[in-house]
PDB file of N, CA and C in Angstrom:
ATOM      1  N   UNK A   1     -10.080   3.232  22.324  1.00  0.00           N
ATOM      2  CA  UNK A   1      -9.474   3.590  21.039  1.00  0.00           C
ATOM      3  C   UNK A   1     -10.501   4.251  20.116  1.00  0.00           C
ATOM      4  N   UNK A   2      -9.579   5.270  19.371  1.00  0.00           N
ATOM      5  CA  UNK A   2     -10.560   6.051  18.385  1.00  0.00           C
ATOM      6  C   UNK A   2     -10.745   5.227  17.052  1.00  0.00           C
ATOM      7  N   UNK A   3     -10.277   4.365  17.198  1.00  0.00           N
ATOM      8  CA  UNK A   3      -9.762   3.283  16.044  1.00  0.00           C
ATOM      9  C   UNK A   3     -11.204   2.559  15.471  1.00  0.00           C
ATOM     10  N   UNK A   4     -11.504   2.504  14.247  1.00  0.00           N
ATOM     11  CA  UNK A   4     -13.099   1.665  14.120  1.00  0.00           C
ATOM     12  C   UNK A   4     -12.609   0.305  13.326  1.00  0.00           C
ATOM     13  N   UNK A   5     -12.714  -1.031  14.242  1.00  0.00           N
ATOM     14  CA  UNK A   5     -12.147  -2.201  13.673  1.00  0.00           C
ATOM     15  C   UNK A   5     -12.766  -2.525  11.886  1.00  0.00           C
ATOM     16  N   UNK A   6     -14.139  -2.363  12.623  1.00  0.00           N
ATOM     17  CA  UNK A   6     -14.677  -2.536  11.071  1.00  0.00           C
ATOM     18  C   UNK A   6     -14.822  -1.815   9.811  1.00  0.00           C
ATOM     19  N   UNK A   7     -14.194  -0.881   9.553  1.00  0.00           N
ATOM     20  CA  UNK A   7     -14.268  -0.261   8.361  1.00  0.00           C
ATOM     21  C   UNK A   7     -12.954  -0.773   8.184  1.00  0.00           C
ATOM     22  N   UNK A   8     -11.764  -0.692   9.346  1.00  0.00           N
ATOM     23  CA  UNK A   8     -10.686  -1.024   8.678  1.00  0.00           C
ATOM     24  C   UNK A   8     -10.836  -2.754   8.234  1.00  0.00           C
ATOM     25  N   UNK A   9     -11.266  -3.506   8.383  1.00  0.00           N
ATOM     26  CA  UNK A   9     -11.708  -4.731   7.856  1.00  0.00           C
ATOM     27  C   UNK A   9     -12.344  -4.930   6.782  1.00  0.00           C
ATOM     28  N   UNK A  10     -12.969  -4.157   6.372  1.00  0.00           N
ATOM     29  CA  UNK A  10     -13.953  -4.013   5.564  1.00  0.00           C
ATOM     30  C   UNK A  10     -12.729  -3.313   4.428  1.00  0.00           C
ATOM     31  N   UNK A  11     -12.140  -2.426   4.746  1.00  0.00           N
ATOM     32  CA  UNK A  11     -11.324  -1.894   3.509  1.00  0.00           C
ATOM     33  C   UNK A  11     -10.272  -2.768   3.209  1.00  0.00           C
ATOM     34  N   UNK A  12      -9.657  -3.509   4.222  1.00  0.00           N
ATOM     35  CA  UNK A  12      -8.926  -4.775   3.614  1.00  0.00           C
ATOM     36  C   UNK A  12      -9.758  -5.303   2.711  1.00  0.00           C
ATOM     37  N   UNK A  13     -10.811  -5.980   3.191  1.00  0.00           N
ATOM     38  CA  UNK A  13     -11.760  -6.931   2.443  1.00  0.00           C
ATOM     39  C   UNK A  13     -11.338  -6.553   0.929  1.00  0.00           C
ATOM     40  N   UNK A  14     -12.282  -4.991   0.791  1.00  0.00           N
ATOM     41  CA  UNK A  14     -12.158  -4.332  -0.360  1.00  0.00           C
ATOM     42  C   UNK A  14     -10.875  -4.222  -1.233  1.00  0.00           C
ATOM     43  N   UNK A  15      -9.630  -4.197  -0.239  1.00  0.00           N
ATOM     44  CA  UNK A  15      -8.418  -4.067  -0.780  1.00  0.00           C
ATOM     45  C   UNK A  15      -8.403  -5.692  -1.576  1.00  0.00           C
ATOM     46  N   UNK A  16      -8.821  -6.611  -0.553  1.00  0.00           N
ATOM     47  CA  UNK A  16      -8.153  -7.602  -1.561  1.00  0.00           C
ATOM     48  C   UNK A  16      -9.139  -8.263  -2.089  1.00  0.00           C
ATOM     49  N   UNK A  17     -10.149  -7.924  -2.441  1.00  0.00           N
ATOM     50  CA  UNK A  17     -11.060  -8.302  -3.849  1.00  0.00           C
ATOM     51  C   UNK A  17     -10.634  -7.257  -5.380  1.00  0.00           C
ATOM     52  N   UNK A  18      -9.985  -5.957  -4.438  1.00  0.00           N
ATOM     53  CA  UNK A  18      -9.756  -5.716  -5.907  1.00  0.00           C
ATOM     54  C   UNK A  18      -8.412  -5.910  -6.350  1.00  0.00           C
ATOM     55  N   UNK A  19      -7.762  -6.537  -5.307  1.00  0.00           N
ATOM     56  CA  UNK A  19      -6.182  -7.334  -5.924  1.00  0.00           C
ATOM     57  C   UNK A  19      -6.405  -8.727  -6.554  1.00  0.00           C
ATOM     58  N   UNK A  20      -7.495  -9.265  -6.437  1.00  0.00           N
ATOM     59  CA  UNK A  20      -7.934 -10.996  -7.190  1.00  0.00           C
ATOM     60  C   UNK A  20      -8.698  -9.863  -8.709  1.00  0.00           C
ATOM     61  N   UNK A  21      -9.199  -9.063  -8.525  1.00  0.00           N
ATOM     62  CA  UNK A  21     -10.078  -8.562  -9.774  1.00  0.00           C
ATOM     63  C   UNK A  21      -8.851  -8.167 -10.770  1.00  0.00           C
ATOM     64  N   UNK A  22      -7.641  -7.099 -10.220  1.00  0.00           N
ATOM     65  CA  UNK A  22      -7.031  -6.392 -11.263  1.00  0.00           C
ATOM     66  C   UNK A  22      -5.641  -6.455 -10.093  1.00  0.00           C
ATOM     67  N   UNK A  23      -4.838  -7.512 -10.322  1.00  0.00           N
ATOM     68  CA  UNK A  23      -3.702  -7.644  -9.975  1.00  0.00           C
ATOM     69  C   UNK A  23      -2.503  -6.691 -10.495  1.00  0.00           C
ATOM     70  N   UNK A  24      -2.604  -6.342 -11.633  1.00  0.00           N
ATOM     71  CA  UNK A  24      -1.484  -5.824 -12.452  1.00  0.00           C
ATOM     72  C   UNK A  24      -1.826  -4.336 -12.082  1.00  0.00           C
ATOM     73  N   UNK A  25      -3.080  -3.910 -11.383  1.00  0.00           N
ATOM     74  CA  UNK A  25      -3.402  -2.542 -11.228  1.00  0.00           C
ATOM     75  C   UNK A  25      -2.794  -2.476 -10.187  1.00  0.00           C
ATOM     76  N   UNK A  26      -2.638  -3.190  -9.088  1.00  0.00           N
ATOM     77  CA  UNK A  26      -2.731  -3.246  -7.295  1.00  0.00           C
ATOM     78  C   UNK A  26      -0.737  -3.068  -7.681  1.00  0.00           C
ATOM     79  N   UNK A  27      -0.075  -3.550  -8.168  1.00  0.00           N
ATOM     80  CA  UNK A  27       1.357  -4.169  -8.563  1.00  0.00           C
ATOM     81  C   UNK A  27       1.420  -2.868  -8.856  1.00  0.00           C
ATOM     82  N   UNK A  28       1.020  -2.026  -9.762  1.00  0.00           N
ATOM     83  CA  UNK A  28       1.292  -0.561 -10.458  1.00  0.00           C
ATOM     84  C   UNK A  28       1.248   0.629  -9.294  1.00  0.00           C
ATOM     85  N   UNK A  29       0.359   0.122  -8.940  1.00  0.00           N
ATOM     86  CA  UNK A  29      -0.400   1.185  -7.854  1.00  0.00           C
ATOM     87  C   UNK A  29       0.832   0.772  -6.665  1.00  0.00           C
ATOM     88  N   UNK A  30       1.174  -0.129  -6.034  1.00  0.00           N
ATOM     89  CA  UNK A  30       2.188   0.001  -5.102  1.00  0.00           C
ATOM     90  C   UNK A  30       3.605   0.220  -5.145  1.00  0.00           C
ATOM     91  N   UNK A  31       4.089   0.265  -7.267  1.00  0.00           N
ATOM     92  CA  UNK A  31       5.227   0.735  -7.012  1.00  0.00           C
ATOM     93  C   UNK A  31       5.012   2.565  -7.325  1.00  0.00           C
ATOM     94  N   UNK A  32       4.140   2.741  -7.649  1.00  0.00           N
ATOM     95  CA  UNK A  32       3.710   4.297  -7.422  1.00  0.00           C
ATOM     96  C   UNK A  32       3.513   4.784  -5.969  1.00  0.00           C
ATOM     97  N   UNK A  33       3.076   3.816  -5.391  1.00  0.00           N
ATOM     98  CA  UNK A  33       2.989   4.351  -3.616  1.00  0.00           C
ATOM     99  C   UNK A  33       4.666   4.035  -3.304  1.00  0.00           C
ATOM    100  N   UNK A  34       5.555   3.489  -3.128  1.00  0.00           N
ATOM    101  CA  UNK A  34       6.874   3.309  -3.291  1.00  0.00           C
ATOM    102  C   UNK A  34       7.741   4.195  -3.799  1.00  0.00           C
ATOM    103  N   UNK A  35       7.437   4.466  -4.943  1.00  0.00           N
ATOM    104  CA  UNK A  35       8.001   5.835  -5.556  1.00  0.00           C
ATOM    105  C   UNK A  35       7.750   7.091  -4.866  1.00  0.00           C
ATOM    106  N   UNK A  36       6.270   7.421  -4.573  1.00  0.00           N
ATOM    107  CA  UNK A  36       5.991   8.296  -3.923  1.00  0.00           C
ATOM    108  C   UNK A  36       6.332   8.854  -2.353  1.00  0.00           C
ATOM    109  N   UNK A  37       6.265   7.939  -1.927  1.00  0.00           N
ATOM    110  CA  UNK A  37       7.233   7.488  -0.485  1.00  0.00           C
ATOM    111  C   UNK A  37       9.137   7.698  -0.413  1.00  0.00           C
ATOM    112  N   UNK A  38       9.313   7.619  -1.651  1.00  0.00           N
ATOM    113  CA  UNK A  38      11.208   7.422  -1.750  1.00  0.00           C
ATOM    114  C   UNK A  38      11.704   8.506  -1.102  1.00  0.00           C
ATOM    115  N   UNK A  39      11.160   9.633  -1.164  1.00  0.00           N
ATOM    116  CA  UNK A  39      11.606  10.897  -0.940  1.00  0.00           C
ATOM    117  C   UNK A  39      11.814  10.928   0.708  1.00  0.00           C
ATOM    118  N   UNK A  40      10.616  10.357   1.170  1.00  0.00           N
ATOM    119  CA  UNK A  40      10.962  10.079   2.904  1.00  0.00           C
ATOM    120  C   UNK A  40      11.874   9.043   3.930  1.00  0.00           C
ATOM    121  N   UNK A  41      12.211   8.456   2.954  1.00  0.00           N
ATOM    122  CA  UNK A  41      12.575   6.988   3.185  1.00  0.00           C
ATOM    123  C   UNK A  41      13.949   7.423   3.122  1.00  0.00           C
ATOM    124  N   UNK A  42      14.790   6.448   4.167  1.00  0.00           N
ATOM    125  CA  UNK A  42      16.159   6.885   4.411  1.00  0.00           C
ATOM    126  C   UNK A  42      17.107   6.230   3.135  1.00  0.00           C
ATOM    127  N   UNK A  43      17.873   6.887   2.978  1.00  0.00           N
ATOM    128  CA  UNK A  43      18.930   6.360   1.866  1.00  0.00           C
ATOM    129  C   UNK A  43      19.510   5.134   1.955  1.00  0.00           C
ATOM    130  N   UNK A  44      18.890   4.113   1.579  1.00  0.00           N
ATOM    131  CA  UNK A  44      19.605   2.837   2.221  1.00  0.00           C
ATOM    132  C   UNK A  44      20.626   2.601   0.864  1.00  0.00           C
ATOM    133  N   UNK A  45      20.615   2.781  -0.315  1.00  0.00           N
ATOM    134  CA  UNK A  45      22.104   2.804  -1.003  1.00  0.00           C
ATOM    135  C   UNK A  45      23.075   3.615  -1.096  1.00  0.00           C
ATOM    136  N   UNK A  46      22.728   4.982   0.227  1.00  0.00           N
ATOM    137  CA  UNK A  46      23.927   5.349   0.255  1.00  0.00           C
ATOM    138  C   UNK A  46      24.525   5.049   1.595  1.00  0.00           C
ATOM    139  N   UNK A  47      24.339   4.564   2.184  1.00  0.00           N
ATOM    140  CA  UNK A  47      24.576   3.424   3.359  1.00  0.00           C
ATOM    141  C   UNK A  47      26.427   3.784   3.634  1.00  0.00           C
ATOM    142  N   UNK A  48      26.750   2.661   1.965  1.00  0.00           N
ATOM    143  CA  UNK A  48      28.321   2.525   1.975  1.00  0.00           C
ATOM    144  C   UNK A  48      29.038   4.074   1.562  1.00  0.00           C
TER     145      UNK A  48
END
């Protein structure tokens, strides 16, 4: 695998020290990644 375990470990790490530091940033920041994403994401309320 081209895959490098440890940086991706290491950026978790990083991810979640700075979700204990600034929670309300990490909360902002993922409904902006959510939002940003909507456009690809299948229509699940137009379903009915």
């Amino acid at each position: 695998m081209a895959f490098s375990q440890p940086s991706f470990w290491s950026l978790s790490v990083e991810a979640w020290i700075s979700l204990q530091k600034a929670p309300k940033s990490l909360i902002w920041f993922s409904y902006a990644f959510l939002f940003h994403l909507h456009p690809f994401l299948p229509p699940f309320s137009n379903q009915g």
